[in-house]
PDB file of N, CA and C in Angstrom:
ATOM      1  N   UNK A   1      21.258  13.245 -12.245  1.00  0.00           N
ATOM      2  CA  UNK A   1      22.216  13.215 -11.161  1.00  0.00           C
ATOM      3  C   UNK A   1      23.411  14.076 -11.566  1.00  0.00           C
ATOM      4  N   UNK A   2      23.781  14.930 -10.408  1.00  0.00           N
ATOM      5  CA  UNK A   2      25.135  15.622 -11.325  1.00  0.00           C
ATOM      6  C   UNK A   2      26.329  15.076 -11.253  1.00  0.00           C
ATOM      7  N   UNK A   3      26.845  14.055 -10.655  1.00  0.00           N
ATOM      8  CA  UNK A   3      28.139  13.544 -10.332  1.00  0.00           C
ATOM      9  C   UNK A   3      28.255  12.496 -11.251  1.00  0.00           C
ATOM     10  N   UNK A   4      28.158  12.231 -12.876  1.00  0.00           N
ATOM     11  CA  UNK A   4      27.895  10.799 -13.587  1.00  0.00           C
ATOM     12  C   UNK A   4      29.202  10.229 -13.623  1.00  0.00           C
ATOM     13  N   UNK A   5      30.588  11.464 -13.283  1.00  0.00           N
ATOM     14  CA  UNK A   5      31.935  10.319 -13.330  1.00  0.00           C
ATOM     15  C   UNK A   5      33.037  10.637 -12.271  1.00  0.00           C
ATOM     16  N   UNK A   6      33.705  10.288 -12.339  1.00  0.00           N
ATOM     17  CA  UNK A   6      34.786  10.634 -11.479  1.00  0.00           C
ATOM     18  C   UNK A   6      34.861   9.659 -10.387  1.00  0.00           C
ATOM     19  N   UNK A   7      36.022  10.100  -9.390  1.00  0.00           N
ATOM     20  CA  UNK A   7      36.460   9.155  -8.357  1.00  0.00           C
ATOM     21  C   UNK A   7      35.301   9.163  -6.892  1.00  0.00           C
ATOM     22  N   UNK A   8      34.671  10.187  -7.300  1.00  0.00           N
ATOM     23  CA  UNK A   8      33.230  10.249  -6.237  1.00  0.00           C
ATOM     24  C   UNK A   8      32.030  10.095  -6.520  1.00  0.00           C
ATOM     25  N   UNK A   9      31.892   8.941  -7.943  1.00  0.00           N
ATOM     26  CA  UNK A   9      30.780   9.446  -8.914  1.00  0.00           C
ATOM     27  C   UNK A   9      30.075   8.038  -7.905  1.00  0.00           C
ATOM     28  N   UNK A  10      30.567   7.032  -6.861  1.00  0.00           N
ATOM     29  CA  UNK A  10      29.882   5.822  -6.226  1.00  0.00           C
ATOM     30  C   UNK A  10      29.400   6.460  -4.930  1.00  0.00           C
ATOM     31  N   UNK A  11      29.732   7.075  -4.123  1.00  0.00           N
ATOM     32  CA  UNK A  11      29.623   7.919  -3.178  1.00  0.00           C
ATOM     33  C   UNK A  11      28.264   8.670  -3.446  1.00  0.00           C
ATOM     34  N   UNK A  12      28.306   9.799  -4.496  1.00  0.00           N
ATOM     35  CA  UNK A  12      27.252  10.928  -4.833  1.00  0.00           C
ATOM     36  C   UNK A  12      25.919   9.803  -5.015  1.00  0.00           C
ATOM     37  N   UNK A  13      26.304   9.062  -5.832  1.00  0.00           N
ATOM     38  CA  UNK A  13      25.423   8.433  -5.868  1.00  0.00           C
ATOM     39  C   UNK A  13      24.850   7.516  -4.843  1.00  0.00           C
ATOM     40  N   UNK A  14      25.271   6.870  -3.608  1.00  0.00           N
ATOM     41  CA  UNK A  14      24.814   6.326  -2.419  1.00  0.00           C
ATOM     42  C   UNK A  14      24.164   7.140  -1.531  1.00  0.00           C
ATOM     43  N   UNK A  15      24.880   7.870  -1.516  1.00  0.00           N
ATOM     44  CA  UNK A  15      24.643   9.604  -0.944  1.00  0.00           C
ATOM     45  C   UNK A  15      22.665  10.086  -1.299  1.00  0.00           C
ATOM     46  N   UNK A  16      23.011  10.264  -2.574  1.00  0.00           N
ATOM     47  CA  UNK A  16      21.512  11.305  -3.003  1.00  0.00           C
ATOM     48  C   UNK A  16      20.761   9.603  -2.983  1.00  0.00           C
ATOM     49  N   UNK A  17      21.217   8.231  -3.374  1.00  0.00           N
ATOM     50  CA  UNK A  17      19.849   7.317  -2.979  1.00  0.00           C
ATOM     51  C   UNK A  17      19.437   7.180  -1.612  1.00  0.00           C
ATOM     52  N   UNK A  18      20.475   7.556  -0.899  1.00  0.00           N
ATOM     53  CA  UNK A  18      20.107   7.716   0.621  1.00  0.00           C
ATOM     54  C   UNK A  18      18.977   8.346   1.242  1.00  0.00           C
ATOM     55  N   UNK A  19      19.433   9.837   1.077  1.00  0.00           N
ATOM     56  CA  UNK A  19      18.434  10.755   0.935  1.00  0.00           C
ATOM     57  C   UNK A  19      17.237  10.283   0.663  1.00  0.00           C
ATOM     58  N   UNK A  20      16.720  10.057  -0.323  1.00  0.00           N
ATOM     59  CA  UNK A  20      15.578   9.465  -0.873  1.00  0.00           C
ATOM     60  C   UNK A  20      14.771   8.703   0.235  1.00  0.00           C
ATOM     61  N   UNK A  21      15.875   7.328   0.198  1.00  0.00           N
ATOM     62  CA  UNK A  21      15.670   6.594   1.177  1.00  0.00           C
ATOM     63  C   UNK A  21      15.154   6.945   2.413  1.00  0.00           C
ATOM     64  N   UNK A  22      15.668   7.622   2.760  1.00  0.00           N
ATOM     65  CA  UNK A  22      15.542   7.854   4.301  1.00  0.00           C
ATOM     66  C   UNK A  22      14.303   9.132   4.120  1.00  0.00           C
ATOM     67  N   UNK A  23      14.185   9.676   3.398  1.00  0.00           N
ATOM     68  CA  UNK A  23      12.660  10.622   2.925  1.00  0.00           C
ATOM     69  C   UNK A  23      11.953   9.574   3.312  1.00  0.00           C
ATOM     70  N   UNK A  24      11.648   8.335   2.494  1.00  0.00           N
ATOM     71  CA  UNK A  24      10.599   7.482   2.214  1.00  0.00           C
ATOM     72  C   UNK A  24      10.466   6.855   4.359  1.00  0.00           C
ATOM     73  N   UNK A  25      11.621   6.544   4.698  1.00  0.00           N
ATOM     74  CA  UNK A  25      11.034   5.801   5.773  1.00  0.00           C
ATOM     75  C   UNK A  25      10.714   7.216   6.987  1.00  0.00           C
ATOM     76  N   UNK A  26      11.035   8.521   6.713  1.00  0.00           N
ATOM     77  CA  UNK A  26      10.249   9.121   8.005  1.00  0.00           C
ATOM     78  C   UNK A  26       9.137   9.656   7.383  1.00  0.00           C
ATOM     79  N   UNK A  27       9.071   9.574   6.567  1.00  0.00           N
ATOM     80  CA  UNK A  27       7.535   9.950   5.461  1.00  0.00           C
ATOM     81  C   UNK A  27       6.638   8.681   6.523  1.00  0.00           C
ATOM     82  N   UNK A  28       6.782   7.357   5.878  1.00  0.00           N
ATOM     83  CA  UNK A  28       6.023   6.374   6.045  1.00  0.00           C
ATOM     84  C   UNK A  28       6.120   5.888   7.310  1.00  0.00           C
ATOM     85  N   UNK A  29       7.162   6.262   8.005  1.00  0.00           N
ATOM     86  CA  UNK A  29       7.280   5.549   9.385  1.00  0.00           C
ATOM     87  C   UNK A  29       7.869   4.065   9.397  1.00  0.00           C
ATOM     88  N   UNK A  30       8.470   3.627   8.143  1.00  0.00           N
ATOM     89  CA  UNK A  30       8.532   2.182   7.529  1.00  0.00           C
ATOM     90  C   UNK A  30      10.175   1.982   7.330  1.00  0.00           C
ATOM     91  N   UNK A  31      11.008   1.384   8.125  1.00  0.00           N
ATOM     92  CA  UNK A  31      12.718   1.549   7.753  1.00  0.00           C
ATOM     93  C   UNK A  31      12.466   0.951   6.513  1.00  0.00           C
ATOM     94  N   UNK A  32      11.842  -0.357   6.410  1.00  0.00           N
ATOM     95  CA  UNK A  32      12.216  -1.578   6.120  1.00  0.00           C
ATOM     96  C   UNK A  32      11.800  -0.842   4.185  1.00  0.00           C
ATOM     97  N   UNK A  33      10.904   0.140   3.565  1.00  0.00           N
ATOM     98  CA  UNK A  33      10.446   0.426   2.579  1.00  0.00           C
ATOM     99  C   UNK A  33      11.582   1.525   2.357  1.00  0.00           C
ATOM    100  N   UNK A  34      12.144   2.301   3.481  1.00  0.00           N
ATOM    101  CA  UNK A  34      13.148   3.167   3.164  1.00  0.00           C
ATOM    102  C   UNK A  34      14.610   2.204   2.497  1.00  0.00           C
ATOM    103  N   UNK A  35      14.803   1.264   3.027  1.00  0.00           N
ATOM    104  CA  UNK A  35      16.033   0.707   2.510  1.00  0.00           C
ATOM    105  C   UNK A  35      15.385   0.130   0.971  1.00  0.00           C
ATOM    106  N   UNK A  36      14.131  -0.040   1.152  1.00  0.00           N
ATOM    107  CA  UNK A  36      13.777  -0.545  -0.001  1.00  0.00           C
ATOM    108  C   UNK A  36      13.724   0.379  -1.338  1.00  0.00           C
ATOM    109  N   UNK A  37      13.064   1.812  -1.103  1.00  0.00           N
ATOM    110  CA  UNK A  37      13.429   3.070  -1.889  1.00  0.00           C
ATOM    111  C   UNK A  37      14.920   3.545  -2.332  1.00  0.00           C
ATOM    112  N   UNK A  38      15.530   2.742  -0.874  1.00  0.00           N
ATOM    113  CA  UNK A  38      17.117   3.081  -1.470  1.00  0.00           C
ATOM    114  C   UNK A  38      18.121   2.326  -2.815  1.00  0.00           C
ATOM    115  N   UNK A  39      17.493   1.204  -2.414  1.00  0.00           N
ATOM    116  CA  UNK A  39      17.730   0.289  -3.337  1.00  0.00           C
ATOM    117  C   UNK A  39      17.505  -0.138  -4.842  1.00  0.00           C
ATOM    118  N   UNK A  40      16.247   0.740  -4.842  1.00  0.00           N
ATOM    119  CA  UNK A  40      15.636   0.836  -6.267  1.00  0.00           C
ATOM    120  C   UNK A  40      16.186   2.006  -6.716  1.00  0.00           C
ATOM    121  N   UNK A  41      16.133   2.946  -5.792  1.00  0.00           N
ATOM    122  CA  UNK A  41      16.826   4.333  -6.541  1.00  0.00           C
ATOM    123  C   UNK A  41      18.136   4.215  -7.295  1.00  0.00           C
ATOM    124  N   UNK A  42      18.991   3.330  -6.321  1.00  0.00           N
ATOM    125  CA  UNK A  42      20.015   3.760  -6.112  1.00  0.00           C
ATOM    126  C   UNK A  42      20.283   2.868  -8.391  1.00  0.00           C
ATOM    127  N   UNK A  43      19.622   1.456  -7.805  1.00  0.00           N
ATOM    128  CA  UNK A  43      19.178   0.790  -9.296  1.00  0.00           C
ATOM    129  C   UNK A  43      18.734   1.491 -10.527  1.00  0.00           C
ATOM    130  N   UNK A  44      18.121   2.492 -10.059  1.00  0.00           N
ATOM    131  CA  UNK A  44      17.663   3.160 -11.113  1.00  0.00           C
ATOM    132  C   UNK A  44      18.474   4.192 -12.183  1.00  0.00           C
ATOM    133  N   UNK A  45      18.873   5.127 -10.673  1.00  0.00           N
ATOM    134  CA  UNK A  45      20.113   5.939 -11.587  1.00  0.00           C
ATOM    135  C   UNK A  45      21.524   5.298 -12.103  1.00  0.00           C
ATOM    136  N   UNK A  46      22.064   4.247 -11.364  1.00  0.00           N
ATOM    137  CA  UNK A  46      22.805   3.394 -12.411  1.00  0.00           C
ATOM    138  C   UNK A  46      22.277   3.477 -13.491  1.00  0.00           C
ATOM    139  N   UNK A  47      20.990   2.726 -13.781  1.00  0.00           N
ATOM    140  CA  UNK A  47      20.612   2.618 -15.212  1.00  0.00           C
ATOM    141  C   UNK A  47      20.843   3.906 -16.204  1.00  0.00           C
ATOM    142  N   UNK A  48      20.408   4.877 -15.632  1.00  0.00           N
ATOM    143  CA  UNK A  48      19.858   6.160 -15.838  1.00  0.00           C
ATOM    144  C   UNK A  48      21.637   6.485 -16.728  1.00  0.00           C
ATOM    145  N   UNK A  49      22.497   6.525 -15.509  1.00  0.00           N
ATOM    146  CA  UNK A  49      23.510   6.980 -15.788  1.00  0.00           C
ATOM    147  C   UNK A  49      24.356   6.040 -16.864  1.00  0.00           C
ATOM    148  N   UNK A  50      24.183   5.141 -16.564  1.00  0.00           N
ATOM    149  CA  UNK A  50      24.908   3.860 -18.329  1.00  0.00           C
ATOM    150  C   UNK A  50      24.177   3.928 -19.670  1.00  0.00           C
ATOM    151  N   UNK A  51      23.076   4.738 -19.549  1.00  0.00           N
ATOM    152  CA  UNK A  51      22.301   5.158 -20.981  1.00  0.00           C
ATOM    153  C   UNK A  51      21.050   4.099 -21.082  1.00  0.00           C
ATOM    154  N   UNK A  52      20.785   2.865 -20.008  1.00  0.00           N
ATOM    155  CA  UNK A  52      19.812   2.157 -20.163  1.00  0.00           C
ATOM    156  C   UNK A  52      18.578   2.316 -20.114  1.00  0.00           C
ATOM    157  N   UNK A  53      18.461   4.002 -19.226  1.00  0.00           N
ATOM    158  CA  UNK A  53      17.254   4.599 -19.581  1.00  0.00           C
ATOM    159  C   UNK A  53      17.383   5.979 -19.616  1.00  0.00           C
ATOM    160  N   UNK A  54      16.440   6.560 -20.070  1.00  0.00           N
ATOM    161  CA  UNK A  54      16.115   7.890 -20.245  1.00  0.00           C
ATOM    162  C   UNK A  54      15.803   8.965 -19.057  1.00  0.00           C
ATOM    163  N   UNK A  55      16.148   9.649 -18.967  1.00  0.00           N
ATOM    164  CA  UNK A  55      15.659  10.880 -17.558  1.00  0.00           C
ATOM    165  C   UNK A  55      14.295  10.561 -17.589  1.00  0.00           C
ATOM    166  N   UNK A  56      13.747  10.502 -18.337  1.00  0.00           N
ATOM    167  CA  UNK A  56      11.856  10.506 -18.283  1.00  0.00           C
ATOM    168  C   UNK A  56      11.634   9.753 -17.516  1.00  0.00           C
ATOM    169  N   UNK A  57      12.578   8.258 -18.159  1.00  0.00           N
ATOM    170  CA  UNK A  57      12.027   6.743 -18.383  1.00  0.00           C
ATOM    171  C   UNK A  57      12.489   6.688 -16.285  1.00  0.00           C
ATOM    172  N   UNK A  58      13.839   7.187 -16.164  1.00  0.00           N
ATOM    173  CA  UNK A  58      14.514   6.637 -14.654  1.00  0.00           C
ATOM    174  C   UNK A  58      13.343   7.761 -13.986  1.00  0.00           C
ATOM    175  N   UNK A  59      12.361   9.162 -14.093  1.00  0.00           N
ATOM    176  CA  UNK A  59      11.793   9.779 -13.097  1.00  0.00           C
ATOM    177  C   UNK A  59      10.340   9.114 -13.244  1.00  0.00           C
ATOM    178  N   UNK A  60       9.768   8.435 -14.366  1.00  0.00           N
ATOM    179  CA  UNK A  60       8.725   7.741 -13.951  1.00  0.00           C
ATOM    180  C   UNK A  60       8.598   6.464 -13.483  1.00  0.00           C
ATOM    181  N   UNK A  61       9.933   5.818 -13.368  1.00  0.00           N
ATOM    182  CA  UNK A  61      10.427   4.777 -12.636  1.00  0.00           C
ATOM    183  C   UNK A  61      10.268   4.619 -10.814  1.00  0.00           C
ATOM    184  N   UNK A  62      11.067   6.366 -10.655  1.00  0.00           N
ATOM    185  CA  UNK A  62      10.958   6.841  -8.905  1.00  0.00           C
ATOM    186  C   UNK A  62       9.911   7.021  -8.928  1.00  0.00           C
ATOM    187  N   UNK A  63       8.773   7.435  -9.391  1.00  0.00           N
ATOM    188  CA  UNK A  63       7.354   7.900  -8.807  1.00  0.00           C
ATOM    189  C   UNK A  63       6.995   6.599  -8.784  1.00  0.00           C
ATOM    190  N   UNK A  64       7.017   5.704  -9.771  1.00  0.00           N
ATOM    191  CA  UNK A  64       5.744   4.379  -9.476  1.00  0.00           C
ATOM    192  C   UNK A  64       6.437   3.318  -8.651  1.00  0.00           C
ATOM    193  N   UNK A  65       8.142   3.987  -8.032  1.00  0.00           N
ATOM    194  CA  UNK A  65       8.533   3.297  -6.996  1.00  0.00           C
ATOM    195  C   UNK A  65       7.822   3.970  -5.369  1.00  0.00           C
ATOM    196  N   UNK A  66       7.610   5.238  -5.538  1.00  0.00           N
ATOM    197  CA  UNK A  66       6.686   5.784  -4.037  1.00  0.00           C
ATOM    198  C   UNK A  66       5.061   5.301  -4.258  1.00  0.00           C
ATOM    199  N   UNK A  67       4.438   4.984  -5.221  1.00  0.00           N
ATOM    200  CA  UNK A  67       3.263   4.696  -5.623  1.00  0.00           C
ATOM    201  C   UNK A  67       3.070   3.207  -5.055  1.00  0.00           C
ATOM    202  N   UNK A  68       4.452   2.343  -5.287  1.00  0.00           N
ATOM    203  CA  UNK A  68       4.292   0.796  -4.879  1.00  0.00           C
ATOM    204  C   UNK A  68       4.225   1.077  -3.596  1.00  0.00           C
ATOM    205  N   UNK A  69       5.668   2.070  -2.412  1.00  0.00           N
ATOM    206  CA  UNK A  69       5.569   1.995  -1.022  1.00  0.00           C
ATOM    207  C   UNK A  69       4.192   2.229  -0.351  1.00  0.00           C
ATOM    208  N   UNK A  70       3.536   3.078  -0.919  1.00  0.00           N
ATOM    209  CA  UNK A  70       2.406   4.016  -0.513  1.00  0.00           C
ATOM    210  C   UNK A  70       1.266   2.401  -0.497  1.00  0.00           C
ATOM    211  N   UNK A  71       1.364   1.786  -1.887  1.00  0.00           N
ATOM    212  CA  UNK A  71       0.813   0.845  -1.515  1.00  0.00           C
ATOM    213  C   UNK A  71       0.021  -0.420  -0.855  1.00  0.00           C
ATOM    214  N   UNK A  72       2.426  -0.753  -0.489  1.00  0.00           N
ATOM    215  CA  UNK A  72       2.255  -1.583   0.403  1.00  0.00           C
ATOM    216  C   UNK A  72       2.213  -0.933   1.833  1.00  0.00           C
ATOM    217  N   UNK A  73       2.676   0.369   2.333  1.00  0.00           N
ATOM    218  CA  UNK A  73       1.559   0.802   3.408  1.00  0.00           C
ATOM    219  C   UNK A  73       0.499   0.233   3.761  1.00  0.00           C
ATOM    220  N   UNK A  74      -0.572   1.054   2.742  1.00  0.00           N
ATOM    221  CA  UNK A  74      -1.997   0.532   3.216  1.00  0.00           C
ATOM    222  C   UNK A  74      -2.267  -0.776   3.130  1.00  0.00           C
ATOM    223  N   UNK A  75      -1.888  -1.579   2.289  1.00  0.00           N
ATOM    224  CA  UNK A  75      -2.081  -3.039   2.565  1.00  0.00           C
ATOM    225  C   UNK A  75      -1.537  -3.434   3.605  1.00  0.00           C
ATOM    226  N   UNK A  76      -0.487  -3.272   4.114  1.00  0.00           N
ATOM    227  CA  UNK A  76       0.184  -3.462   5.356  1.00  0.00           C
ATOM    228  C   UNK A  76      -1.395  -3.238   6.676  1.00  0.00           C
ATOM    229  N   UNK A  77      -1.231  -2.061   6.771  1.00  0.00           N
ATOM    230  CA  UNK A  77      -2.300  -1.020   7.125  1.00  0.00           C
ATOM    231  C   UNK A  77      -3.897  -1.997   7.181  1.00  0.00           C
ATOM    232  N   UNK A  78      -4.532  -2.204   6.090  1.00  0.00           N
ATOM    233  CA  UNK A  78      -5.575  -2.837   6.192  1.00  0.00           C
ATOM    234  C   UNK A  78      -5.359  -4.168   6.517  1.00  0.00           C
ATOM    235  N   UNK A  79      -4.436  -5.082   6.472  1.00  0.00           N
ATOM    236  CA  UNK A  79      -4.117  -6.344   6.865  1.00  0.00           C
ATOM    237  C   UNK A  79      -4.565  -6.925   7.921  1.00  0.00           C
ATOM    238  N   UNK A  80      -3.671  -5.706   8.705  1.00  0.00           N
ATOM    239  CA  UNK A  80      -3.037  -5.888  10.370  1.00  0.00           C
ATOM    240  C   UNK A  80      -4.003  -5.291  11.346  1.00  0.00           C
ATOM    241  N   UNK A  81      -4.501  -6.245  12.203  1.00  0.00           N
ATOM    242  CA  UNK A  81      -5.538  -5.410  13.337  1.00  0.00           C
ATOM    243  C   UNK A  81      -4.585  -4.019  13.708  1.00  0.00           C
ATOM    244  N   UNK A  82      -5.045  -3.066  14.039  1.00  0.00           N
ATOM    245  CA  UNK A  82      -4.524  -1.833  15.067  1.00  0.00           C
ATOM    246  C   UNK A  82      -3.748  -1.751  14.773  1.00  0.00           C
ATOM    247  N   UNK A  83      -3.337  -1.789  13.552  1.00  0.00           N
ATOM    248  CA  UNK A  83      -2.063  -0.929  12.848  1.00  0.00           C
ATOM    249  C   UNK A  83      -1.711  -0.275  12.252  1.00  0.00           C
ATOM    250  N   UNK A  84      -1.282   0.926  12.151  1.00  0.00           N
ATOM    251  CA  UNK A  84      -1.796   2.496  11.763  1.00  0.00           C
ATOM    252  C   UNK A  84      -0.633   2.607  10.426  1.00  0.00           C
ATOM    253  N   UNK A  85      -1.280   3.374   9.289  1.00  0.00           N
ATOM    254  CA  UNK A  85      -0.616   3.585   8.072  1.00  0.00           C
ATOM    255  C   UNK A  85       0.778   4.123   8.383  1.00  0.00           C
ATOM    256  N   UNK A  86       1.329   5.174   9.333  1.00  0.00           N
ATOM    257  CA  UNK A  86       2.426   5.639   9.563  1.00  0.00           C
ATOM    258  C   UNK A  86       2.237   6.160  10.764  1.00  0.00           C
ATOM    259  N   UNK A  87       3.315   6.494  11.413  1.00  0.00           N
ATOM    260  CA  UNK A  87       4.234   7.324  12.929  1.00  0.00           C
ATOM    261  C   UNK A  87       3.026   9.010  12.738  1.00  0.00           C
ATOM    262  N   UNK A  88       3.015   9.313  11.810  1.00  0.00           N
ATOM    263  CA  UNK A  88       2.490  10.411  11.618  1.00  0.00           C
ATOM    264  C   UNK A  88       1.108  10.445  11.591  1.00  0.00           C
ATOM    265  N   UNK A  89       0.383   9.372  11.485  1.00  0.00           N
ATOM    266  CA  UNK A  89      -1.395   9.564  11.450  1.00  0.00           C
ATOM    267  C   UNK A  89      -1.788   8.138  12.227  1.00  0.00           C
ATOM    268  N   UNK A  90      -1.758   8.738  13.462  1.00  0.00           N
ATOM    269  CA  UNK A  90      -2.372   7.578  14.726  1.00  0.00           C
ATOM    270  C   UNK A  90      -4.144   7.283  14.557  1.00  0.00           C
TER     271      UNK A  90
END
């Protein structure tokens, strides 16, 4: 993340987990996994940024956080009579 201090360092950071966030729910068609991507992200680079984890450790963290959404998609998806994986594949 490039903003790790300063008086905008809470902002940059709500900001770029946003982003993310909101990737994940018009990706998936899913708000409810986008706030959920936001939330972990946003968890993550905290960590990232207080030294609790490593750049490696916080980017293989975000992937096996889109790996869980993608997931619970299709379980969602196979659950539910007539209910399509995302907005994008009817």
């Amino acid at each position: 993340m490039g903003k790790q201090s300063g008086p905008l360092r809470v902002y940059h950071l709500t900001a770029h987990s946003g982003i993310q966030g909101a990737g994940v729910a018009v990706v998936t068609g899913n708000m409810w996994l986008g706030l959920l991507e936001w939330l972990a992200h946003t968890t993550i680079d905290e960590a990232k940024v207080r030294g609790r984890t490593t750049f490696a450790q916080a980017l293989a963290l975000q992937i096996f956080c889109k790996a869980v959404w993608l997931a619970c998609l299709v379980l969602f998806a196979t659950l539910s009579p007539g209910a399509s994986i995302s907005l994008w594949w009817h």
